[in-house]
N, C-alpha and C. Protein backbone atom coordinates (compact mmCIF):
# COMPACT_ATOMS: atom_id res chain seq x y z
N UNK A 1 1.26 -17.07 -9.66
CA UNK A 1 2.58 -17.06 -9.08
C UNK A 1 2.79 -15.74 -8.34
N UNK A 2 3.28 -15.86 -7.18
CA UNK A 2 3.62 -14.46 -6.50
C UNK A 2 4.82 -13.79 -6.49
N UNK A 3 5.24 -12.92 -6.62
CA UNK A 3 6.42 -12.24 -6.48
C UNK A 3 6.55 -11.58 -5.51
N UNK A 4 6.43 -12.13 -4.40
CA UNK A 4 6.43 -11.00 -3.39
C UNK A 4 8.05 -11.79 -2.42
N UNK A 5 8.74 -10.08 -2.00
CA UNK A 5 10.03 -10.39 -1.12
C UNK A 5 9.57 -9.43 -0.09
N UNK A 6 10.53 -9.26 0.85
CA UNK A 6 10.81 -8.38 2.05
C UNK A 6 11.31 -6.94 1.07
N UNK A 7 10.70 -5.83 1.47
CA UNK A 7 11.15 -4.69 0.73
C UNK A 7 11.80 -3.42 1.35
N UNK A 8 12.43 -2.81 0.89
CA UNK A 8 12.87 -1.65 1.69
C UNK A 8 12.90 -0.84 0.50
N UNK A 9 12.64 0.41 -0.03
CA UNK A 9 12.40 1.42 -0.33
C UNK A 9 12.52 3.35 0.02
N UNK A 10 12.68 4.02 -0.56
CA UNK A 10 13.16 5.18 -0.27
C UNK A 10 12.26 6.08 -0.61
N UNK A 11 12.29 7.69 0.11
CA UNK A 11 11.64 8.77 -0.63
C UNK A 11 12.24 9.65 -0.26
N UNK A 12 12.84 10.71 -1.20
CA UNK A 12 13.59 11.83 -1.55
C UNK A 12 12.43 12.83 -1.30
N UNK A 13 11.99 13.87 -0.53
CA UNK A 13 11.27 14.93 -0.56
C UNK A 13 12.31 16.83 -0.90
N UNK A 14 11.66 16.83 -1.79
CA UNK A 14 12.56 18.76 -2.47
C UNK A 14 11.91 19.36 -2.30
N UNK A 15 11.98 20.49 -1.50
CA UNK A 15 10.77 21.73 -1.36
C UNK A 15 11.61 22.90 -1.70
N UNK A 16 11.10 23.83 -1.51
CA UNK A 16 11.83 25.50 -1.55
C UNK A 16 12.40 25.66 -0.69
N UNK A 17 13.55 26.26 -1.09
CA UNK A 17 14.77 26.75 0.03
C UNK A 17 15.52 25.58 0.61
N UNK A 18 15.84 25.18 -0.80
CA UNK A 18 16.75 23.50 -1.00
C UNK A 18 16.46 22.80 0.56
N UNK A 19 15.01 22.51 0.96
CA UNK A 19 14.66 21.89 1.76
C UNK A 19 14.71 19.90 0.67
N UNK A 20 15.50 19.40 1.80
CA UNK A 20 15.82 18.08 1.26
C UNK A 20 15.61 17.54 2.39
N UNK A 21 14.18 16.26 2.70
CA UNK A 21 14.18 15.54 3.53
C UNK A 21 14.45 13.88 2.84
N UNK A 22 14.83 12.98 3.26
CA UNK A 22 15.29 11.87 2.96
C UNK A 22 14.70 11.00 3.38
N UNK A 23 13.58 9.36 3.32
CA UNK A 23 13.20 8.71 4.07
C UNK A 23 13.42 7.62 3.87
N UNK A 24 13.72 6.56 4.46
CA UNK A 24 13.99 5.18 4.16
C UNK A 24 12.71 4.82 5.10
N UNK A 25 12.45 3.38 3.87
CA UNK A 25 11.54 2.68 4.33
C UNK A 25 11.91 0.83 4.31
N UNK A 26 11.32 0.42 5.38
CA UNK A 26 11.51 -0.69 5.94
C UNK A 26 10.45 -1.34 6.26
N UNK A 27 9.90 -2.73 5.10
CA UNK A 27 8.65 -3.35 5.18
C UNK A 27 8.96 -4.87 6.25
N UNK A 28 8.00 -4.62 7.43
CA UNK A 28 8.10 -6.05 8.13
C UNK A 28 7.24 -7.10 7.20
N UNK A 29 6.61 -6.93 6.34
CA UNK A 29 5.42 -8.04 5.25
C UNK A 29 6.21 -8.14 4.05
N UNK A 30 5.72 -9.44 3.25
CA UNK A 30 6.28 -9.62 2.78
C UNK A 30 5.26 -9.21 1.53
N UNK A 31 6.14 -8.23 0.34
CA UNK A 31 4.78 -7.50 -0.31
C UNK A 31 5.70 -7.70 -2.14
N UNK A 32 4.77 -7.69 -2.86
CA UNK A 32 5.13 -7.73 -4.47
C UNK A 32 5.63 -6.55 -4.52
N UNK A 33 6.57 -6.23 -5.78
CA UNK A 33 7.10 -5.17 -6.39
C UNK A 33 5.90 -4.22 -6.67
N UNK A 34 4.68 -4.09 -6.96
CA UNK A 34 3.90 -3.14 -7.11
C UNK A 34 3.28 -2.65 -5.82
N UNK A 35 3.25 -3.38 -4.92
CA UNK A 35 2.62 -3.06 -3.76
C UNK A 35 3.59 -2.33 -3.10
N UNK A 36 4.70 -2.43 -3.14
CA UNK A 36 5.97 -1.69 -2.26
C UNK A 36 5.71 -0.27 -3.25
N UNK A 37 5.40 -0.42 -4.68
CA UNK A 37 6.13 1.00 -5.25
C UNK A 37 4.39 1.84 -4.59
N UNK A 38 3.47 1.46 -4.20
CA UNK A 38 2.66 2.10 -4.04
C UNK A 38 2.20 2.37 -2.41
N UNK A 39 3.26 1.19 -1.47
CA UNK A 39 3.38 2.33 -0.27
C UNK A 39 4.54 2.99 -0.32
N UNK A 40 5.33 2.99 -1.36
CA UNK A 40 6.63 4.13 -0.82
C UNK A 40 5.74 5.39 -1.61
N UNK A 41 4.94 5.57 -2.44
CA UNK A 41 4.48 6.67 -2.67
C UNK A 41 3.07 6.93 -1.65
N UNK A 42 2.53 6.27 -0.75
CA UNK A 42 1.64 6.79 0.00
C UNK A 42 2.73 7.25 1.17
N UNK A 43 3.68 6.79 1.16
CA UNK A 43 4.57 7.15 2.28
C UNK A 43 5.35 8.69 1.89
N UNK A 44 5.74 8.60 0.72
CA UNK A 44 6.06 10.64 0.19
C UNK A 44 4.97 11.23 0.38
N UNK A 45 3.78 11.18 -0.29
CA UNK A 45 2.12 11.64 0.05
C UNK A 45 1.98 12.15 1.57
N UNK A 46 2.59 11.06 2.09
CA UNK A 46 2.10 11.68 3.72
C UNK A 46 2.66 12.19 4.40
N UNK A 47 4.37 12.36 3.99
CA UNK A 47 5.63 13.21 4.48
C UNK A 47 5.20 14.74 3.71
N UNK A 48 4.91 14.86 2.48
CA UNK A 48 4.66 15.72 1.45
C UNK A 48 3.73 16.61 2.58
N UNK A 49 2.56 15.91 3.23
CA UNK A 49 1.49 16.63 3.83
C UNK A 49 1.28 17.00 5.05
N UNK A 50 2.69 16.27 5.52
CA UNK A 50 2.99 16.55 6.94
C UNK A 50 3.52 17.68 7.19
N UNK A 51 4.35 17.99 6.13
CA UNK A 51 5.25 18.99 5.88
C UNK A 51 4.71 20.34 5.51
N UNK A 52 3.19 20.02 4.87
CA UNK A 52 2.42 21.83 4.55
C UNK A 52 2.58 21.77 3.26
N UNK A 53 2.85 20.88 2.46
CA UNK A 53 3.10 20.88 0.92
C UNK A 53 1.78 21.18 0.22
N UNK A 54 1.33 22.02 -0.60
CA UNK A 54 0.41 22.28 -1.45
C UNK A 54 -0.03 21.66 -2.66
N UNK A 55 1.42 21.70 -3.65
CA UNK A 55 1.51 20.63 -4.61
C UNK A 55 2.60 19.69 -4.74
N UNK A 56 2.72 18.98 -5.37
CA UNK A 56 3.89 17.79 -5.21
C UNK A 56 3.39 17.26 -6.57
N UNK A 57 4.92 17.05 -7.21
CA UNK A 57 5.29 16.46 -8.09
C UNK A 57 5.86 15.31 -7.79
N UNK A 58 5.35 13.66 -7.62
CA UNK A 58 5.43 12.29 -7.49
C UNK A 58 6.81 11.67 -8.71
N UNK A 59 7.43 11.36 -8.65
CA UNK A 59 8.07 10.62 -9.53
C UNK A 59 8.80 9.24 -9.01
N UNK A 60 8.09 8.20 -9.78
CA UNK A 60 8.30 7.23 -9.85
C UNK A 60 9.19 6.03 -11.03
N UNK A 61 9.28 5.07 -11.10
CA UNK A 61 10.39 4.44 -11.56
C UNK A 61 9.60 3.30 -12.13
N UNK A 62 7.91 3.03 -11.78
CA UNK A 62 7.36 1.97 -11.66
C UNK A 62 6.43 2.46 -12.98
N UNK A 63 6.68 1.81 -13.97
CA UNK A 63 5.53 2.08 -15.13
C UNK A 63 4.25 1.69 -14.86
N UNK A 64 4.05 0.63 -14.15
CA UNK A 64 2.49 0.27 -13.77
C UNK A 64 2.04 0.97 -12.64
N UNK A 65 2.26 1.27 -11.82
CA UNK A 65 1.99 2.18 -10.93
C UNK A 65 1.22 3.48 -11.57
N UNK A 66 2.60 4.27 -12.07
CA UNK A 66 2.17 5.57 -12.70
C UNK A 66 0.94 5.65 -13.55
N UNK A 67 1.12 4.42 -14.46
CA UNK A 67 0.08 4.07 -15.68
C UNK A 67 -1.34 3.96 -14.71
N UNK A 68 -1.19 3.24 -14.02
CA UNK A 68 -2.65 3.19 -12.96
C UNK A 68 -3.31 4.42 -12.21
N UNK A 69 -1.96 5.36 -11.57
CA UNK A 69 -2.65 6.24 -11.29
C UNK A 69 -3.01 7.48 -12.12
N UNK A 70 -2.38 7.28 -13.33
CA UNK A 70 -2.81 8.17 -14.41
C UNK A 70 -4.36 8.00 -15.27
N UNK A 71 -4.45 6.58 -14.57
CA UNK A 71 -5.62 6.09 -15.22
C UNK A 71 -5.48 5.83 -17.35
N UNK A 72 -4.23 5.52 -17.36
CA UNK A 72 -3.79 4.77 -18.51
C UNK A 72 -3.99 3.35 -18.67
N UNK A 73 -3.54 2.43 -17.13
CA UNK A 73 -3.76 1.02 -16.96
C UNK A 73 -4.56 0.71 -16.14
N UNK A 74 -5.56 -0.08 -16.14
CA UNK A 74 -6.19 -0.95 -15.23
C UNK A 74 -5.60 -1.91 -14.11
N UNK A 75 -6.54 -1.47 -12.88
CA UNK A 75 -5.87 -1.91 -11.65
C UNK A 75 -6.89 -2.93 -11.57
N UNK A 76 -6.41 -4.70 -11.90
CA UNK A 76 -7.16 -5.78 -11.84
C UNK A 76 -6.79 -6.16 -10.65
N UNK A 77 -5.89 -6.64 -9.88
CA UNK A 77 -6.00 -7.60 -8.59
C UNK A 77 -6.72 -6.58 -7.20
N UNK A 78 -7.38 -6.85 -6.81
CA UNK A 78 -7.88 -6.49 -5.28
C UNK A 78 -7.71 -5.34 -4.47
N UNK A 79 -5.94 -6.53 -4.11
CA UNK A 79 -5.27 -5.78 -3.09
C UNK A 79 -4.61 -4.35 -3.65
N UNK A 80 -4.22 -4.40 -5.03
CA UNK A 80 -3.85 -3.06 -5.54
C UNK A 80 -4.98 -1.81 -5.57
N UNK A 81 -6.08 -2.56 -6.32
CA UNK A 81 -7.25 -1.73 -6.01
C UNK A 81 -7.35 -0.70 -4.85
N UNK A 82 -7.29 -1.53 -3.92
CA UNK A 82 -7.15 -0.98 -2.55
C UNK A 82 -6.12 0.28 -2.13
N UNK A 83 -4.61 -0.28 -2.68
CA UNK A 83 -3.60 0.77 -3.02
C UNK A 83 -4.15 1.48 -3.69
N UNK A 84 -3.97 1.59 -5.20
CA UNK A 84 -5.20 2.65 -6.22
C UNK A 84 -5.58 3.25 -5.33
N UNK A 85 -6.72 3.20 -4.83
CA UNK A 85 -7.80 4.21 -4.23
C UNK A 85 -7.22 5.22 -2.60
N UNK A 86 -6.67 4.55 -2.10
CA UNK A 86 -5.94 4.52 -1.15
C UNK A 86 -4.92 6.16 -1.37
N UNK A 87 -4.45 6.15 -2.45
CA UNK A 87 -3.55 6.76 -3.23
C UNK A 87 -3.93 7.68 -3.32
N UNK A 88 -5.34 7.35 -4.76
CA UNK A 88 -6.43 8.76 -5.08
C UNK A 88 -6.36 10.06 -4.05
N UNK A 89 -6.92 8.93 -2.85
CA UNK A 89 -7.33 9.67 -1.69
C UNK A 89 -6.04 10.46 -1.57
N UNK A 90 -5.29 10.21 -1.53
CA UNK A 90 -4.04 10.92 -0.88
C UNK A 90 -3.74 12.52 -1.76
N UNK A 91 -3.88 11.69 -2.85
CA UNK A 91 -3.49 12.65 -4.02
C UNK A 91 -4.45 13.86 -4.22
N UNK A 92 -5.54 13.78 -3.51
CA UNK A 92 -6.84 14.92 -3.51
C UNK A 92 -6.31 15.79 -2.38
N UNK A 93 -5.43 15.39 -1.64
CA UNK A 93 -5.00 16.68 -0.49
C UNK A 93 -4.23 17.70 -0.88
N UNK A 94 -3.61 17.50 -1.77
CA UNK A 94 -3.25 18.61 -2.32
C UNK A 94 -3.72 19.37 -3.46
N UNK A 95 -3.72 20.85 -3.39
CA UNK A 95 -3.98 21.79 -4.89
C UNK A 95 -3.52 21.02 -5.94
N UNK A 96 -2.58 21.10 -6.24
CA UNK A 96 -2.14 20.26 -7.46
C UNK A 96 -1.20 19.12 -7.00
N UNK A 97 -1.06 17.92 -8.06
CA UNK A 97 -0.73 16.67 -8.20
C UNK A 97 -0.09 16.59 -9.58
N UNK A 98 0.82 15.57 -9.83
CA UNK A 98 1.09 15.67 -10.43
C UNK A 98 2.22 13.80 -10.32
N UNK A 99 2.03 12.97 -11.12
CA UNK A 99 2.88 11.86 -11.23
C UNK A 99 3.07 11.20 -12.37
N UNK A 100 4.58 11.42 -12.35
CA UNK A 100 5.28 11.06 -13.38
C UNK A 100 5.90 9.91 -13.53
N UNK A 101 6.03 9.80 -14.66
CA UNK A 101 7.34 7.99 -14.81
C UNK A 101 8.36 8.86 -14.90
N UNK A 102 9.52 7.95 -14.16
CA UNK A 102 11.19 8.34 -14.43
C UNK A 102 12.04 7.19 -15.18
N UNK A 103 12.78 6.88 -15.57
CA UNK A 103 13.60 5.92 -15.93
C UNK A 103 14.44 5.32 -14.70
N UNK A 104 14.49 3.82 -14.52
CA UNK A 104 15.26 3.83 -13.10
C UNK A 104 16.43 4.13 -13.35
N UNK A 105 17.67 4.55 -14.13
CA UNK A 105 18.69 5.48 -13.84
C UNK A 105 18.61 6.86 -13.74
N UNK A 106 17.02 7.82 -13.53
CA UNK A 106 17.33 8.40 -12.87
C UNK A 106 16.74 8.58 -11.11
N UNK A 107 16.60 7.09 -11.12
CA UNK A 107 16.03 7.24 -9.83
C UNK A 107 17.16 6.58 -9.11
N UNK A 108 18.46 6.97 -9.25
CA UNK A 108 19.59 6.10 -8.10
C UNK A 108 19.65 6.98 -6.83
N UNK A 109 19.14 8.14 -6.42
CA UNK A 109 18.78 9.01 -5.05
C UNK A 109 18.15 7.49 -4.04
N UNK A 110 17.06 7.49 -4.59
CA UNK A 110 16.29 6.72 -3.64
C UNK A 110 16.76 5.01 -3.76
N UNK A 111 17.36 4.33 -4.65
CA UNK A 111 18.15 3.36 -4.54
C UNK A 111 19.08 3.22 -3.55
N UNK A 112 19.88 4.04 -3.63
CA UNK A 112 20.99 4.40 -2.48
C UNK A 112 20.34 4.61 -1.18
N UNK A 113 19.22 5.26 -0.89
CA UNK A 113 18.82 5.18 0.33
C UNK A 113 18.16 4.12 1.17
N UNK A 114 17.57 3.27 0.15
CA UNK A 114 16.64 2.53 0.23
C UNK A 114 17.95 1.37 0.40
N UNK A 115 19.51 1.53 0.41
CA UNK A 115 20.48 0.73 0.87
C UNK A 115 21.19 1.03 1.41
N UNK A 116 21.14 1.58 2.30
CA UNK A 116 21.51 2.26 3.73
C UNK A 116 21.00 1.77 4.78
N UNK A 117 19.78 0.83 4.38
CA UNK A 117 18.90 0.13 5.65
C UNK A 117 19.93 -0.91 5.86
N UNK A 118 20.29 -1.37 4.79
CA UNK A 118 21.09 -2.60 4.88
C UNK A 118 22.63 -2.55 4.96
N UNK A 119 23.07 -1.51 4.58
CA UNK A 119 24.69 -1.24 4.97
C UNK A 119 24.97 -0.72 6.26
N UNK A 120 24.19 0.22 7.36
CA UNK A 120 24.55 1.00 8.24
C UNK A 120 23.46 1.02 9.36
N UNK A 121 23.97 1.39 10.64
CA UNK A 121 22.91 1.01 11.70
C UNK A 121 22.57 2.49 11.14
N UNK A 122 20.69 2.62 12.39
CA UNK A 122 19.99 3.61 12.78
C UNK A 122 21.16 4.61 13.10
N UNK A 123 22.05 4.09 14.24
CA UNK A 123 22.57 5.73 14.74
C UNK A 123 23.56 6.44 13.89
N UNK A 124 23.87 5.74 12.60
CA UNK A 124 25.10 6.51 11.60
C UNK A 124 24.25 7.06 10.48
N UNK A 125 22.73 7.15 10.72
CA UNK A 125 21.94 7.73 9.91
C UNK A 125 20.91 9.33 10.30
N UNK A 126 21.80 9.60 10.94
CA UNK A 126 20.84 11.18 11.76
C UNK A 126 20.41 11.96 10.71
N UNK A 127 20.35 12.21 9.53
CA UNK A 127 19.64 13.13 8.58
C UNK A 127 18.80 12.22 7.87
N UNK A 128 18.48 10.55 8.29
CA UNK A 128 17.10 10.13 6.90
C UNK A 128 16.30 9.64 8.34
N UNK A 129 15.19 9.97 7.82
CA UNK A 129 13.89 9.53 8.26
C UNK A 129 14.17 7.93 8.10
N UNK A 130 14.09 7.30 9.22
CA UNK A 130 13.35 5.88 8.90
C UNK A 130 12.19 5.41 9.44
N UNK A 131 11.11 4.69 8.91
CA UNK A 131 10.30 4.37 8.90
C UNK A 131 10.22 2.26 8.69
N UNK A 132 9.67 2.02 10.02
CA UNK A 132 9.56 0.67 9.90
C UNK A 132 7.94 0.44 9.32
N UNK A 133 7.81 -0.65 8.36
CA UNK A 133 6.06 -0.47 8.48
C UNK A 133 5.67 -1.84 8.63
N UNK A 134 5.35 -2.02 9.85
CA UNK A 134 4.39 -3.01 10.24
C UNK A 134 3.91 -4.06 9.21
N UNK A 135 3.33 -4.09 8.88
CA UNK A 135 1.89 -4.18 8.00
C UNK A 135 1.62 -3.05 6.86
N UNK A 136 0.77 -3.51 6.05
CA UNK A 136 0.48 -2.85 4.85
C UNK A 136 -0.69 -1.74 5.37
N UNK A 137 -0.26 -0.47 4.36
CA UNK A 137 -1.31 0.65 4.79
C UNK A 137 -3.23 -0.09 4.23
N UNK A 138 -3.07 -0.90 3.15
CA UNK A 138 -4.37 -1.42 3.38
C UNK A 138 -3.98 -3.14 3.14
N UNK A 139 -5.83 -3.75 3.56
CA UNK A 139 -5.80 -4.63 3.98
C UNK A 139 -6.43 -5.81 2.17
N UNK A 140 -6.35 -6.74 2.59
CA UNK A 140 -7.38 -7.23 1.48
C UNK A 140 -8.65 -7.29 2.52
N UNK A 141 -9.66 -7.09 1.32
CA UNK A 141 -11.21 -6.93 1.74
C UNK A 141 -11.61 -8.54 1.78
N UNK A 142 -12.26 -8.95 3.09
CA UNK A 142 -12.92 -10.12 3.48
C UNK A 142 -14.11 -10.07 2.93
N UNK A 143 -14.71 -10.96 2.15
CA UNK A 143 -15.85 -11.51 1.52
C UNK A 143 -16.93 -12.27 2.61
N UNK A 144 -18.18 -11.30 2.85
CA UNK A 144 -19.10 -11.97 3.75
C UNK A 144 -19.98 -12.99 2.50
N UNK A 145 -20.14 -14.57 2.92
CA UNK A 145 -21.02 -15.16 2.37
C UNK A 145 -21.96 -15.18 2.34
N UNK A 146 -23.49 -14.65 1.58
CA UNK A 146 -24.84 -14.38 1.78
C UNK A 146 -25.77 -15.94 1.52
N UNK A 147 -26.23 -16.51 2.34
CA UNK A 147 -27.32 -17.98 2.12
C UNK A 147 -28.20 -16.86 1.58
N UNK A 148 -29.02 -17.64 0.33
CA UNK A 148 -29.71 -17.38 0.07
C UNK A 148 -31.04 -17.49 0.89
N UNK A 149 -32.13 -16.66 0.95
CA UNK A 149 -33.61 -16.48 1.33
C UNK A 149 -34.42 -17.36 0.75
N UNK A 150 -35.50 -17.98 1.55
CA UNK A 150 -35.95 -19.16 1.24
C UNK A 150 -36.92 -18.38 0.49
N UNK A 151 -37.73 -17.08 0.83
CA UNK A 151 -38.69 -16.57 0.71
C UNK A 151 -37.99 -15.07 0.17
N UNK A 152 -38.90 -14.87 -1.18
CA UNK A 152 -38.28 -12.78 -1.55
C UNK A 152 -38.54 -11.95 -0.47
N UNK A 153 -37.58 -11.39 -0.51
CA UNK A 153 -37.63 -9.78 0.88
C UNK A 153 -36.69 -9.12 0.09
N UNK A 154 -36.23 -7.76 0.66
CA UNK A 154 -35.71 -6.78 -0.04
C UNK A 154 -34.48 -7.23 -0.48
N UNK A 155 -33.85 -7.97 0.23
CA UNK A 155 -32.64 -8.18 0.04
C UNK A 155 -32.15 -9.05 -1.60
N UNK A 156 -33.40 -10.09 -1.74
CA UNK A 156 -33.91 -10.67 -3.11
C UNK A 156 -32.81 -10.01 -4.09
N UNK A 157 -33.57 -8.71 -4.86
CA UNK A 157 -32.66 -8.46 -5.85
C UNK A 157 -31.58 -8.43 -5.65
N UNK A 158 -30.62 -7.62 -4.54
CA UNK A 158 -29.45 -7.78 -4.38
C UNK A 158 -28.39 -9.29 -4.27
N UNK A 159 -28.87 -10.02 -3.98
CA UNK A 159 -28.41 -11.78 -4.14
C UNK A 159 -28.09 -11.84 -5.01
């Protein structure tokens, strides 16, 4: 069974010298609740690094998420996999990392922003970043079918 809706999502960025950037995000695909919580965090990741950030402290709302990238839970379907690693990668650009679980009451910052897509146009929003996203930052991986060799060649063991 799928759970997947149209998503919109938020990211709160805090740096030094009460630097507060704000981003709303806006998915044109239609993506599951885990797949959204893991591009709105490749989407802080890449504001985080746009910005010159060194380390970053991640906090999220999504227990499976966190649990996965803590390497507490196992990432079984595919397309998350793909997120997973996707992530990793991200998370190696900086000196330190760091991602946490939050409780979602204390994540109503990015709730509220993440409903602003839907209460107010673009131009009554001049201080949040918005971001439309196309398509998903990864893809599912296409499976090439191998016919088997009538005759052993190298390829043999690998079959």
């Amino acid at each position: 069974m799928s759970n997947k809706t149209v998503c919109r999502a938020g990211v709160v960025l805090e740096g030094p010298g009460d630097l507060l950037l704000e981003q709303a995000l806006q998915f044109g695909f239609k993506a599951t609740n885990n797949q959204a919580e893991y591009e709105n965090l490749l989407a802080g990741l890449n504001l985080a690094y746009d910005m010159g950030a060194c380390e970053v402290v991640c906090k999220s709302d999504s227990q499976v998420m966190v649990g996965q990238i803590k390497r507490e839970f196992e990432v079984k379907e595919p397309l998350l996999q793909r997120f997973y690693h996707a992530t990793r990668n991200s998370i190696a650009w900086f000196h330190k990392a760091h991602v946490e679980h939050i409780q979602k009451q204390e994540n109503k910052r990015v709730d509220v922003l993440s409903g602003l897509l839907v209460t107010k146009k673009k131009s009554h929003q001049q201080s949040v970043i918005q971001i439309w996203l196309r398509c998903p930052s990864v893809s599912e991986i296409e499976c090439l079918a191998i016919a088997e060799a009538k005759t052993d060649n190298w390829m043999t063991p690998i079959i």
